[in-house]
Protein backbone atom coordinates (compact mmCIF):
# COMPACT_ATOMS: atom_id res chain seq x y z
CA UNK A 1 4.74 -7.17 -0.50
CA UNK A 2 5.30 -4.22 -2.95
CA UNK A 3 7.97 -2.70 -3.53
CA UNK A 4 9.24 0.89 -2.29
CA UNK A 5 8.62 2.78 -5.77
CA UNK A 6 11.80 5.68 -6.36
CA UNK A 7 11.15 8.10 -9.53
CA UNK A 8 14.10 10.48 -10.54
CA UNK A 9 12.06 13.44 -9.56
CA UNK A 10 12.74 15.06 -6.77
CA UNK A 11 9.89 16.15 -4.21
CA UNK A 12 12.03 18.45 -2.19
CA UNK A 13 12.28 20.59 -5.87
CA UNK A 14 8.00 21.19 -5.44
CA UNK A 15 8.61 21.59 -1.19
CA UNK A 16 7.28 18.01 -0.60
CA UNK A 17 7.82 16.18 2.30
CA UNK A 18 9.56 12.75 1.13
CA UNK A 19 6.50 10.80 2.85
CA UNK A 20 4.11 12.56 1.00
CA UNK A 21 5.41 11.98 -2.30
CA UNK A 22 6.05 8.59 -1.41
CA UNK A 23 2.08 8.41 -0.28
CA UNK A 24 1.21 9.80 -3.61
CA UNK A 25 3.14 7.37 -5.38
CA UNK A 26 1.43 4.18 -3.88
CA UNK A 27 -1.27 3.90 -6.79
CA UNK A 28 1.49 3.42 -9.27
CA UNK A 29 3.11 0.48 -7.78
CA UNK A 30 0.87 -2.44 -9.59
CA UNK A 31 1.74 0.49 -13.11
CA UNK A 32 5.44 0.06 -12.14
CA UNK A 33 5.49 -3.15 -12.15
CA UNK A 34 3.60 -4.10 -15.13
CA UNK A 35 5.57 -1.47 -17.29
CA UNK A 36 8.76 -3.42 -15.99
CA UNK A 37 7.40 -6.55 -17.54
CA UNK A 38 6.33 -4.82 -20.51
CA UNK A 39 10.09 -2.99 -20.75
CA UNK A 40 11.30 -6.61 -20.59
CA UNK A 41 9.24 -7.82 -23.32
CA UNK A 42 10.25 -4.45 -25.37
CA UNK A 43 14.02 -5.09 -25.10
CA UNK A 44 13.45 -9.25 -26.57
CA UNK A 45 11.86 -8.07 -29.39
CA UNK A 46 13.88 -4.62 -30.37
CA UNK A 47 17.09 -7.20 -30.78
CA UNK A 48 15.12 -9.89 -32.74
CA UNK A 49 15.31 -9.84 -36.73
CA UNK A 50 11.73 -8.23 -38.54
CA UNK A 51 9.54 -10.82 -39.70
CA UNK A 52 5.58 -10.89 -40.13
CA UNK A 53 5.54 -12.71 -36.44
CA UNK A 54 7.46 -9.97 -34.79
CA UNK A 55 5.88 -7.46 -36.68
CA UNK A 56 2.44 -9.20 -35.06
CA UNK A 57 4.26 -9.30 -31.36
CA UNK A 58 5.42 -5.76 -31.65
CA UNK A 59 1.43 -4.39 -32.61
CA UNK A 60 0.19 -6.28 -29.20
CA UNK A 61 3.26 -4.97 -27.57
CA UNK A 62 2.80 -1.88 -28.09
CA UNK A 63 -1.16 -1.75 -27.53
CA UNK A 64 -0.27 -2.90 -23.93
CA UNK A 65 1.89 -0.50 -23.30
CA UNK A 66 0.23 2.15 -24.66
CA UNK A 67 -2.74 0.56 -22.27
CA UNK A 68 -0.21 1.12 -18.94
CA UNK A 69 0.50 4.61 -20.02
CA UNK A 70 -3.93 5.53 -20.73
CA UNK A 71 -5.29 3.40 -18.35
CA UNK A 72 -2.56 3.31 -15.32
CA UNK A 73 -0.07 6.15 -15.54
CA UNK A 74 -2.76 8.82 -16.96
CA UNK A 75 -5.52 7.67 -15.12
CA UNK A 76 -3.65 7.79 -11.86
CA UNK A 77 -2.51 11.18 -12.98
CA UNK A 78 -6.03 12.53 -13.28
CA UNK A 79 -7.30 11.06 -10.29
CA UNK A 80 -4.47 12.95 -7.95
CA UNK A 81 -4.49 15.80 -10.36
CA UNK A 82 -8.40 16.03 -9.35
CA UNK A 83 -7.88 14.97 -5.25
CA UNK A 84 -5.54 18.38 -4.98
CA UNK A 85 -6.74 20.69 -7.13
CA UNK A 86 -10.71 19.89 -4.87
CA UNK A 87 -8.20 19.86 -2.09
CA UNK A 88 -7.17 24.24 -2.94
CA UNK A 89 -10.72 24.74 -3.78
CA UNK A 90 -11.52 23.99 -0.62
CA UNK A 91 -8.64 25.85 1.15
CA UNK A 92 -9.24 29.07 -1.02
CA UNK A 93 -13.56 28.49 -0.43
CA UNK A 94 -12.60 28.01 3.63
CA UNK A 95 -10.08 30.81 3.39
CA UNK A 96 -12.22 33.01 1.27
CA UNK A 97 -15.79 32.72 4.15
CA UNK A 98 -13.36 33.15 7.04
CA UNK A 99 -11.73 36.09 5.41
CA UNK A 100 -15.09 37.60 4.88
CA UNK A 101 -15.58 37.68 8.55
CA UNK A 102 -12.32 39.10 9.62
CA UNK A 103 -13.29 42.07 6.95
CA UNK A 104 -16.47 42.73 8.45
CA UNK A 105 -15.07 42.84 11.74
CA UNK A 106 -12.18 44.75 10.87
CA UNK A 107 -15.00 47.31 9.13
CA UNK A 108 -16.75 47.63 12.33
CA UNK A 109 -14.13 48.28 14.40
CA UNK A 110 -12.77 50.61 11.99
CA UNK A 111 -15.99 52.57 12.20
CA UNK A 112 -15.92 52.85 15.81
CA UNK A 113 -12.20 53.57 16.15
CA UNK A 114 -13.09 56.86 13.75
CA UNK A 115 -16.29 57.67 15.41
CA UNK A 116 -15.04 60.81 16.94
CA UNK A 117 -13.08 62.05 13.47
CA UNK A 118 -16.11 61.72 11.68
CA UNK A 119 -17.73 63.95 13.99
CA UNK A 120 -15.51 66.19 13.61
CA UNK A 121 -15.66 66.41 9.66
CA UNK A 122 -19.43 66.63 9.91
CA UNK A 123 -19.37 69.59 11.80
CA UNK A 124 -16.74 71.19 9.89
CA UNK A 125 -18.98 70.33 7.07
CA UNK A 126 -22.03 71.58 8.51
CA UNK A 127 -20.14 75.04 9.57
CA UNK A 128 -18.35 75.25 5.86
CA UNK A 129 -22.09 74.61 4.19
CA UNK A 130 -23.42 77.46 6.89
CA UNK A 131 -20.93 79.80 5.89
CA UNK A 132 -21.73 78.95 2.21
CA UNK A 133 -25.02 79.96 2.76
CA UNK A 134 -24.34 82.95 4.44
CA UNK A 135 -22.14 84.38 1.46
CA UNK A 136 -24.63 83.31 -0.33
């Protein structure tokens, strides 16, 4: 069983709910965990004297972890990074059709709620054009 995985950042600062941050979280649990070994392993040899073995210990050390940050913690990253940015393309393509339709509704309407002022400016226009011709 995995652990519940806390981070000192804050969901409610970015209006998340704390069960979706906690969802989003979930890949990172087998990261977590290695990079806890891998802290352990940094502490033993920070303390021990530099020789050519530690010096070896500290290169393969180091490659791992830089491995749990490029191929767990980034790669997560990217992967959720990708899931909800597709996720707003999708809102603004859904919002953007359905918007669309309201407009052209909204147009129609328009035109028929004016029918009877635009009457009325064509025939003022038609008697101002008359008159210009007249004086003409």
């Amino acid at each position: 069983m995995t652990k519940q995985i806390t981070t000192t950042v804050d969901p409610k600062q970015f209006g998340l709910e704390e069960s979706k941050a906690t969802q989003m979280l979930q890949g990172l649990s087998p990261i977590f965990e290695e990079r806890e070994i891998l802290s352990e392993q940094y502490r033993d040899i920070i303390t021990k004297e530099i020789d050519e073995q530690t010096s070896k210990e500290a290169r393969e050390l180091r490659l791992k972890i830089r491995d749990n940050r490029t191929k767990g913690i980034e790669k997560w990253h990217k992967a959720n990074k990708e899931f909800y940015l597709r996720g707003g393309q999708f809102v603004d393509a859904i919002k953007k059709v359905e918007t669309l339709e309201n407009e052209r509704m909204e147009d129609n309407l328009e035109s028929i709620e004016k029918h009877f002022e635009n009457l009325e400016k064509e025939r003022l226009d038609k008697i101002h054009n008359e008159r210009l011709a007249i004086i003409a």
